[in-house]
Protein backbone atom coordinates (compact mmCIF):
# COMPACT_ATOMS: atom_id res chain seq x y z
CA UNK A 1 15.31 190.22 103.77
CA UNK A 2 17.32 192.97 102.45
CA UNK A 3 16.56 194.44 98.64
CA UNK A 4 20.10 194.00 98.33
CA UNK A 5 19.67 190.12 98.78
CA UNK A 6 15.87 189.98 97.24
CA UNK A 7 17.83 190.92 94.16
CA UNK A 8 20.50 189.08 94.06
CA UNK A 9 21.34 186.98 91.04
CA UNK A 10 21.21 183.30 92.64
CA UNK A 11 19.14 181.16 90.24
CA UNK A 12 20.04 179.20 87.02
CA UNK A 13 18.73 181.57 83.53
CA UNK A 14 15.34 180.36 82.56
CA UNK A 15 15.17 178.83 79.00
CA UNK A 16 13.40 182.00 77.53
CA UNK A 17 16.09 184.21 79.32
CA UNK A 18 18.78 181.74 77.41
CA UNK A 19 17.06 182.72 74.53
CA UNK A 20 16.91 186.05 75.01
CA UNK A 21 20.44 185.88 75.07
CA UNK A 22 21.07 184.05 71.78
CA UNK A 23 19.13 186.13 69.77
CA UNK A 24 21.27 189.27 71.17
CA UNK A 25 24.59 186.83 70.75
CA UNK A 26 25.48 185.97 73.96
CA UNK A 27 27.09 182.69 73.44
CA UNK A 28 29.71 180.92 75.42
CA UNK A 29 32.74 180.90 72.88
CA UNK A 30 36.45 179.83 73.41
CA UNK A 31 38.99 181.18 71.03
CA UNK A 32 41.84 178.45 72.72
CA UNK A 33 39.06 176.13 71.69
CA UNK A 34 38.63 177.49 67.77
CA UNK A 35 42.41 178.26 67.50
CA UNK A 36 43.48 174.67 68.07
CA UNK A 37 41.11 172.88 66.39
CA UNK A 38 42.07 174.99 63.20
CA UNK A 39 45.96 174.13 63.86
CA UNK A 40 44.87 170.47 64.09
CA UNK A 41 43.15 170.98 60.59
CA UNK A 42 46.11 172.93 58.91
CA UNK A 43 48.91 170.63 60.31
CA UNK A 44 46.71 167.25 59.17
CA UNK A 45 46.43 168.67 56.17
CA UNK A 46 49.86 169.37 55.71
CA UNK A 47 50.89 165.95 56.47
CA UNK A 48 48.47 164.37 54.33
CA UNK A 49 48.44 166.35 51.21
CA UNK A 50 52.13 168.43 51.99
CA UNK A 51 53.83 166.56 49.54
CA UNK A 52 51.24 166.64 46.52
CA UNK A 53 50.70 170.79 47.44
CA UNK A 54 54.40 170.87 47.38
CA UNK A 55 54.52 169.48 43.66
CA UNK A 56 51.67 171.64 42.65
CA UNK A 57 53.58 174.60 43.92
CA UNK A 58 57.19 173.76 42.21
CA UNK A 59 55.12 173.17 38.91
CA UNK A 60 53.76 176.57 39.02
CA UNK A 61 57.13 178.13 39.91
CA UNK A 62 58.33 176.78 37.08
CA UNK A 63 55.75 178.11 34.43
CA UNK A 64 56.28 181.04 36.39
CA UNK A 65 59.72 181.37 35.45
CA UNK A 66 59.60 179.76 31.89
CA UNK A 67 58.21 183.20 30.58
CA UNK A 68 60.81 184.76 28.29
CA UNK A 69 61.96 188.39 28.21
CA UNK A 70 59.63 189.59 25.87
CA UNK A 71 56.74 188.10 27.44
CA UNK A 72 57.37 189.52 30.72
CA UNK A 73 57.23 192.84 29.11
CA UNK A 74 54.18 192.10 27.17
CA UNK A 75 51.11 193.14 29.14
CA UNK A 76 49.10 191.29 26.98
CA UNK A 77 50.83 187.86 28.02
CA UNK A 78 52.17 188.72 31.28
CA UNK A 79 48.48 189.21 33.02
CA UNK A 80 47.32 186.24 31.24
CA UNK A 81 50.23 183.91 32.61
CA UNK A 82 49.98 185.61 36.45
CA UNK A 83 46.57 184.67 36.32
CA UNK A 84 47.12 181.33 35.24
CA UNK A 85 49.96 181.22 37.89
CA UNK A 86 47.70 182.51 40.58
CA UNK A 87 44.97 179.87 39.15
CA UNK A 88 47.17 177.10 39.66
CA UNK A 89 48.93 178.06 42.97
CA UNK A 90 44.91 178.85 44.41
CA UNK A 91 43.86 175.12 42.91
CA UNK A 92 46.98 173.71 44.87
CA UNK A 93 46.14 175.24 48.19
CA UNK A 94 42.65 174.31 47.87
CA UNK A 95 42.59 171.30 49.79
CA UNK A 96 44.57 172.63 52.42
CA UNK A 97 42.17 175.88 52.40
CA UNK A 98 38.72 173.65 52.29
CA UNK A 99 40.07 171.62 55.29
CA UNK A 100 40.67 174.75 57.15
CA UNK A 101 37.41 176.11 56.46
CA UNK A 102 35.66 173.54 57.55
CA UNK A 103 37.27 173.30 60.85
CA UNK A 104 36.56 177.05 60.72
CA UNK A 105 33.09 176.34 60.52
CA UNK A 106 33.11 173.09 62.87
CA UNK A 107 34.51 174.83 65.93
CA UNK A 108 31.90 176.70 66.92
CA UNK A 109 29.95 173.05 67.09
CA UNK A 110 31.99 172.22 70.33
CA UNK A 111 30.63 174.94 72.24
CA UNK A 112 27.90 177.17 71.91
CA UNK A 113 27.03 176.04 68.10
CA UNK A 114 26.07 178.32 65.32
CA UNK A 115 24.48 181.43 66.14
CA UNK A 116 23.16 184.01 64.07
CA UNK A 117 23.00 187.56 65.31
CA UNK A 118 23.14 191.53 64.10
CA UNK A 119 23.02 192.56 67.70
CA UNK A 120 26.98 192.80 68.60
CA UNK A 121 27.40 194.58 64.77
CA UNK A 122 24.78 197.08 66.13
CA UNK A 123 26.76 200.93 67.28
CA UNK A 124 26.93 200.85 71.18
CA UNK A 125 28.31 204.00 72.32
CA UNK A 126 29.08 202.68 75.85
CA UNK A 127 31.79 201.07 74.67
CA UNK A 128 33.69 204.32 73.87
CA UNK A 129 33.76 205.14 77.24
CA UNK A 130 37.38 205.34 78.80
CA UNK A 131 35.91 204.58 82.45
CA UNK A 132 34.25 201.47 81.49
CA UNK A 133 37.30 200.34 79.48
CA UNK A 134 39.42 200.46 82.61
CA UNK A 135 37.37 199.30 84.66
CA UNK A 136 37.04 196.01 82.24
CA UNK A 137 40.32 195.57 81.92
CA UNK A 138 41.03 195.35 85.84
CA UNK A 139 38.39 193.01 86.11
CA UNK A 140 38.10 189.50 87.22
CA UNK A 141 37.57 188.69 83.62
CA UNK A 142 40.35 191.11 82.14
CA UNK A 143 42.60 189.41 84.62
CA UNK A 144 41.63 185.74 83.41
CA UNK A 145 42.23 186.99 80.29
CA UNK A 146 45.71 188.41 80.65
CA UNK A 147 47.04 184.88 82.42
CA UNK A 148 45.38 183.34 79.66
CA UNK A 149 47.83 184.75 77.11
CA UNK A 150 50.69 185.10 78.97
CA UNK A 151 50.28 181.24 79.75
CA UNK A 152 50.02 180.68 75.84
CA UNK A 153 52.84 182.63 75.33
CA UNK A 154 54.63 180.90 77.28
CA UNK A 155 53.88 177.57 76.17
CA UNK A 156 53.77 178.40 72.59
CA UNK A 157 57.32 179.89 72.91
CA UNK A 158 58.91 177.01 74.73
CA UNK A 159 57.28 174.44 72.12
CA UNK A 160 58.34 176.56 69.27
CA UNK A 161 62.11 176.87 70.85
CA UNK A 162 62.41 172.92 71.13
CA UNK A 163 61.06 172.39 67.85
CA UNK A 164 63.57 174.73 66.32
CA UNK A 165 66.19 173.27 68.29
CA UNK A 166 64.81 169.61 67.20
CA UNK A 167 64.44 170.03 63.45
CA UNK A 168 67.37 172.80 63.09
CA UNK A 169 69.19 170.16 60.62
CA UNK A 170 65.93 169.02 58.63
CA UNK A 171 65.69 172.81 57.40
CA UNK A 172 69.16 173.57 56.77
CA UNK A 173 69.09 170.82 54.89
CA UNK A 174 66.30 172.25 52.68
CA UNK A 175 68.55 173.85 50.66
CA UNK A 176 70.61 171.12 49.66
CA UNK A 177 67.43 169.37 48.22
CA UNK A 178 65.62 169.51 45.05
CA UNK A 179 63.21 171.83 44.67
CA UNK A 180 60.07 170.02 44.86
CA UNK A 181 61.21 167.46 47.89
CA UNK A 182 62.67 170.53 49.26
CA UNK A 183 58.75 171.96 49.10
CA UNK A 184 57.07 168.62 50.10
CA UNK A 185 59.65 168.02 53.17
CA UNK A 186 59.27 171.60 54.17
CA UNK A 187 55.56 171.05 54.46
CA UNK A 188 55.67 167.77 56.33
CA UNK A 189 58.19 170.23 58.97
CA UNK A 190 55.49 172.57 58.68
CA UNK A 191 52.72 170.46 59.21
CA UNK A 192 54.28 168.71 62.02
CA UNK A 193 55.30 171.79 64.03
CA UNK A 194 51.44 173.24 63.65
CA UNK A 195 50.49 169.81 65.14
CA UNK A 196 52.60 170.05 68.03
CA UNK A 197 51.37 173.75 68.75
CA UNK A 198 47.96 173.03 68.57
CA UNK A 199 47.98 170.04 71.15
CA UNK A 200 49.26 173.05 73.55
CA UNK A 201 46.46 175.17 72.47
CA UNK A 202 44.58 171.61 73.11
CA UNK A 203 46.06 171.64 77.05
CA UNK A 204 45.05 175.61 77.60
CA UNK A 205 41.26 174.60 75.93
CA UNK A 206 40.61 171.71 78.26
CA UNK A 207 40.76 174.69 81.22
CA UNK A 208 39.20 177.24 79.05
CA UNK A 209 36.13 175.53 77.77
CA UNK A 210 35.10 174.62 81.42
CA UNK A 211 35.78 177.93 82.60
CA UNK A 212 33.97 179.94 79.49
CA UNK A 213 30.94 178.05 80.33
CA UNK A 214 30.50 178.45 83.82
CA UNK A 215 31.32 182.35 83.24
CA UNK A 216 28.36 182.40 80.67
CA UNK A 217 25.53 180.43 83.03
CA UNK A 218 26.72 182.82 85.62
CA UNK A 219 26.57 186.04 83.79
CA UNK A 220 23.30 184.72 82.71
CA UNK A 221 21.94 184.16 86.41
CA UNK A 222 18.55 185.41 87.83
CA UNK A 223 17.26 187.20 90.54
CA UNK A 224 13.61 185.24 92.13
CA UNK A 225 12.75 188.32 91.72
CA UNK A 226 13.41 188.61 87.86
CA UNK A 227 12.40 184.95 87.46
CA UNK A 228 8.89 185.57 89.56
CA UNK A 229 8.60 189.14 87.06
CA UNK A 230 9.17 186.58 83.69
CA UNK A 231 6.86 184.18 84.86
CA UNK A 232 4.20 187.22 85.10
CA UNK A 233 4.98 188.12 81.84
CA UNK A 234 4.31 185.29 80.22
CA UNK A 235 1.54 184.00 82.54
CA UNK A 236 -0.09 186.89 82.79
CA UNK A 237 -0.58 188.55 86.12
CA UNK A 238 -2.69 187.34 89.00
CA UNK A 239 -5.35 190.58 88.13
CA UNK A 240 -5.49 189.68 84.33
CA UNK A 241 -5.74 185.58 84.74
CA UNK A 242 -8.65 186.45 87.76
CA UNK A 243 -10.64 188.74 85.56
CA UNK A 244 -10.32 185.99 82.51
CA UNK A 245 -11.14 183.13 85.28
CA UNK A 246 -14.02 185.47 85.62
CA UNK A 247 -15.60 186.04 82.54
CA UNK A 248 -15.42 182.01 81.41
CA UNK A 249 -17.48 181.46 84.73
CA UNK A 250 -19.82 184.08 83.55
CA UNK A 251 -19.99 182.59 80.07
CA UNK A 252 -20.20 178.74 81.77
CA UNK A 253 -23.16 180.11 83.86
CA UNK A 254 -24.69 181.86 80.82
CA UNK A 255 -24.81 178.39 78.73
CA UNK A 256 -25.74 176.53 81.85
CA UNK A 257 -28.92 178.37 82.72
CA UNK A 258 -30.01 178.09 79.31
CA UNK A 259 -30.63 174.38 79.68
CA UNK A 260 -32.46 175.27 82.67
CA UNK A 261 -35.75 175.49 81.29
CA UNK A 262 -34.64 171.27 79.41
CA UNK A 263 -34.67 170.03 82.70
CA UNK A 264 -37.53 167.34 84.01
CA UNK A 265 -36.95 168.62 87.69
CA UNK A 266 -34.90 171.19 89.92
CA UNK A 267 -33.71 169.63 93.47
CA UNK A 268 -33.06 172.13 95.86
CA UNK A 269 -31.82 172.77 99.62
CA UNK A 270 -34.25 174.56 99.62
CA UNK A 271 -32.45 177.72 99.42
CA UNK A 272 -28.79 177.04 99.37
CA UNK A 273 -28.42 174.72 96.49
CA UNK A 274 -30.34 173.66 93.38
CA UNK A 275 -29.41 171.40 91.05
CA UNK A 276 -31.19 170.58 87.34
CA UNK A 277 -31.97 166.99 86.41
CA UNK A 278 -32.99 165.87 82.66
CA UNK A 279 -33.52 162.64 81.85
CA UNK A 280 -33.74 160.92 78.46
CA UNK A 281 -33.74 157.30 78.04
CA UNK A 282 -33.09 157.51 74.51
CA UNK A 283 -30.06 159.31 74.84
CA UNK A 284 -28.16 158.79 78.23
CA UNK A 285 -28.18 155.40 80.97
CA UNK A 286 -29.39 157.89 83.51
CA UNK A 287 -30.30 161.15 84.15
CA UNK A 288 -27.49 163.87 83.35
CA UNK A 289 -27.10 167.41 85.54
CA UNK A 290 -27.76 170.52 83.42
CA UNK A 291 -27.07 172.99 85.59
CA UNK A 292 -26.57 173.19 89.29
CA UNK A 293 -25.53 176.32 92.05
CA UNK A 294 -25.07 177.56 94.99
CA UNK A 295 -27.01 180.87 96.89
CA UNK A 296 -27.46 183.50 93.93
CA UNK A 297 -27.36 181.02 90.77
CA UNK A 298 -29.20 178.62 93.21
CA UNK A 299 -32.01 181.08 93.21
CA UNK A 300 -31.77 181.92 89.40
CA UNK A 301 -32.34 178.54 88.64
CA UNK A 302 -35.00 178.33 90.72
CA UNK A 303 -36.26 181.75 89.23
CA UNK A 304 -35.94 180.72 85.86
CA UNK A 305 -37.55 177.30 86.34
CA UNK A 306 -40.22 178.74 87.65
CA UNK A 307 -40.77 180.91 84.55
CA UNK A 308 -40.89 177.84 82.19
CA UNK A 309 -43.06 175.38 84.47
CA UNK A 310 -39.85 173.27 85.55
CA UNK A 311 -41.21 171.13 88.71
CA UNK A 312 -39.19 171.78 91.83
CA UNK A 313 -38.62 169.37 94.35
CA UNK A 314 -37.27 170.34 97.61
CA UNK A 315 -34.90 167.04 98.97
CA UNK A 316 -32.03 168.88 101.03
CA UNK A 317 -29.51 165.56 101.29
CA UNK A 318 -29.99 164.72 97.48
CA UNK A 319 -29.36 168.54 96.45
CA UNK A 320 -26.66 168.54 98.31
CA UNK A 321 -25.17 164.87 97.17
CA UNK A 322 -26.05 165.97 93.20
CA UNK A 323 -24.17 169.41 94.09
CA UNK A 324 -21.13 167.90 95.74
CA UNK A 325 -20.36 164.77 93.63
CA UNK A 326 -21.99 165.24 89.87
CA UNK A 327 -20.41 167.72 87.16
CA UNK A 328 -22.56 169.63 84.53
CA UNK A 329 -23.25 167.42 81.67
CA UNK A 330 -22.14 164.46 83.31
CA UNK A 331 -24.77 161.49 84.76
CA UNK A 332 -25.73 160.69 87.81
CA UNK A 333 -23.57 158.17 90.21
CA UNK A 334 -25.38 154.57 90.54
CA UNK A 335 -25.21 155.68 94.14
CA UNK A 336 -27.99 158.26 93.73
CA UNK A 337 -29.85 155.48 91.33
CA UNK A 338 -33.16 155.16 93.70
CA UNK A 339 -33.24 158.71 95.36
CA UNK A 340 -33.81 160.15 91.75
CA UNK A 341 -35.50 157.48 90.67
CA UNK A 342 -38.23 158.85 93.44
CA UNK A 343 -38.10 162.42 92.14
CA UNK A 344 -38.44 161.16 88.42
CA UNK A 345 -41.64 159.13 89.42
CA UNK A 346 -42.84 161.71 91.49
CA UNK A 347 -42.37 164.04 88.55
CA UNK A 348 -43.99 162.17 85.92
CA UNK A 349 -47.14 161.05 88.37
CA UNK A 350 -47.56 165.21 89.01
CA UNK A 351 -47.52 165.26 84.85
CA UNK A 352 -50.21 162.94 84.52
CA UNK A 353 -52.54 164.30 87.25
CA UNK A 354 -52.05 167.75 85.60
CA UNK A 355 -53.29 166.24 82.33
CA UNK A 356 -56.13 164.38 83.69
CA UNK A 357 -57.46 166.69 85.97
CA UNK A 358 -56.82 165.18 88.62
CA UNK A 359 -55.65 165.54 92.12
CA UNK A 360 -51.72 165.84 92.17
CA UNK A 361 -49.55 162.79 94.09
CA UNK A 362 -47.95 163.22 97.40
CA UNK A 363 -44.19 164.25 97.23
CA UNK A 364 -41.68 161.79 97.82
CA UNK A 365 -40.92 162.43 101.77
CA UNK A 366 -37.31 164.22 101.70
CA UNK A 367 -35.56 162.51 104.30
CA UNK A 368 -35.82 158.93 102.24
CA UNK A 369 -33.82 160.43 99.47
CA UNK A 370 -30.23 159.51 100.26
């Protein structure tokens, strides 16, 4: 396989590389998609509160122009009343201006949500650079771009033409009404027309928002390579995680030897395995393994046993079947019930004899215990 192809970007962004990307604001956006939606608000609004907005608005003209001529020379009465005319015109347009907003603000909901970042405010020189300009703008992108808005252009003009053509009459006839139907009717035309322009926004979104997503996932893809390097990252390589596998065996095998010298009896291979039996009938059903090995820890526990008087009872099948099939800390299988049983007897018989004086018991014969 080539490096060419080893690196090639092939594979879906992981979730942290998504991340990664919305922290430094790389969200899929589509500004067909925010553009209509905040035509739809505008034009609704029009048409439901047009005619009240158009009152509002002829009210305020007219305390506008009830000032007399000494008061409009008066700067002491004029600034009062232009605020109050500006106060009332702003209160007016404030539904219209709240529903706005708030498609504003509900856009972004569609696609990509809310996001959050300083990184695109942040001064990036490369994008001074002439050569990279040109090369964006005869790009696949720049290209999808420039049909985009010669498409909307197009559409837009051809709606905007027909509407003219359609309501030519309603707004000549503005003139011939009274002032405030003339401002209520002439927001209703208003409203309409933004309607009818945003459902062709609408038609160029339902092919944008598809395509704006597919080019983020796939400026987002991944290399295996990348992918294999993220996973290290975060995993930690192979070295670190064998080195840490490492020293919790070495800590395990410190805290297991200590129970060593607890144990009623080591059962060994002889030399290949040993494994450390305690038994406490207060405590457990059966007898519980407190340590066990291979080899080298096989022949520290044998060592350290040894060193504290631990009896050691060589039974090659049953070392091996304790080894194989019992954990640390965990009891013995029923299956093994008798063999120990043997051992234990054998154990506690070589106890008493020490303590009387007497001669010590035979050991149980190794090939019975399995």
């Amino acid at each position: 396989m080539s490096e060419q192809s080893a690196h090639e970007r092939t594979e879906h962004a992981t979730p942290k590389r998504l991340d990664e990307a919305r922290k430094e604001g790389q969200v899929p956006r589509s500004q067909e998609l925010t553009s209509s939606v905040v035509l739809l608000a505008a034009g609704s609004a029009l048409l439901l509160v047009g005619g009240q907005v158009g009152k509002s608005l002829a009210a305020a003209m007219r305390h506008g122009l009830d000032l007399t001529r000494a008061e409009a020379l008066d700067e002491s009465q004029l600034v009062p009343a232009l605020s109050a005319s500006l106060f009332e015109v702003g209160l007016a347009c404030l539904p219209v201006f709240g529903i706005v907003v708030l498609a504003v603000l509900a856009a972004p909901l569609v696609i990509g949500g809310w996001n959050v970042s300083g990184k695109p405010l942040m001064p990036n020189f490369k994008r001074l650079d002439p050569l990279a300009g040109i090369a964006r703008m005869f790009s696949m992108r720049g290209v999808v771009e420039l049909v985009k808005a010669f498409a909307k252009f197009a559409l837009v003009a051809v709606v905007s033409i027909w509407l003219l053509w359609r309501s030519a009459d309603d707004f000549l006839m503005l003139g011939a009404e009274p002032v405030e139907s003339a401002i209520g009717h002439a927001m209703r035309l208003v409203g309409t027309s933004t309607l009818a322009l945003a459902s062709v926004l609408l038609l160029i979104a339902a092919i944008d928002v598809p395509y704006q997503l597919w080019r983020h996932a796939n400026e987002l893809k991944m290399s295996r390579e990348e992918i294999r390097q993220e996973h290290k990252e975060s995993d930690g390589s192979p070295e670190v995680k064998g080195r840490i596998r490492q020293a919790q065996q070495a800590l395990a095998r410190g805290r297991m030897l200590q129970d060593v010298p607890t144990a009623d009896v080591i059962v060994t291979n002889p030399t290949h395995f040993a494994v450390a039996l305690r038994y406490d009938e207060k405590r457990a059903r059966a007898p519980i393994v407190v340590a066990k090995g291979a080899d080298l820890i096989a022949a520290r526990i044998r060592e350290i046993a040894g060193e504290h008087g631990v009896t050691i009872v060589e039974s090659p099948p049953l070392a091996r079947a304790l080894h194989r099939s019992v954990d640390i800390g965990s009891e013995i299988p029923a299956a093994l019930y008798a063999a120990v049983a043997q051992v234990l007897t054998y154990v506690y018989q070589l106890r008493a004899a020490r303590q009387a004086g007497t001669a010590p018991p035979s050991p149980p014969p190794p090939s019975t215990l399995h």
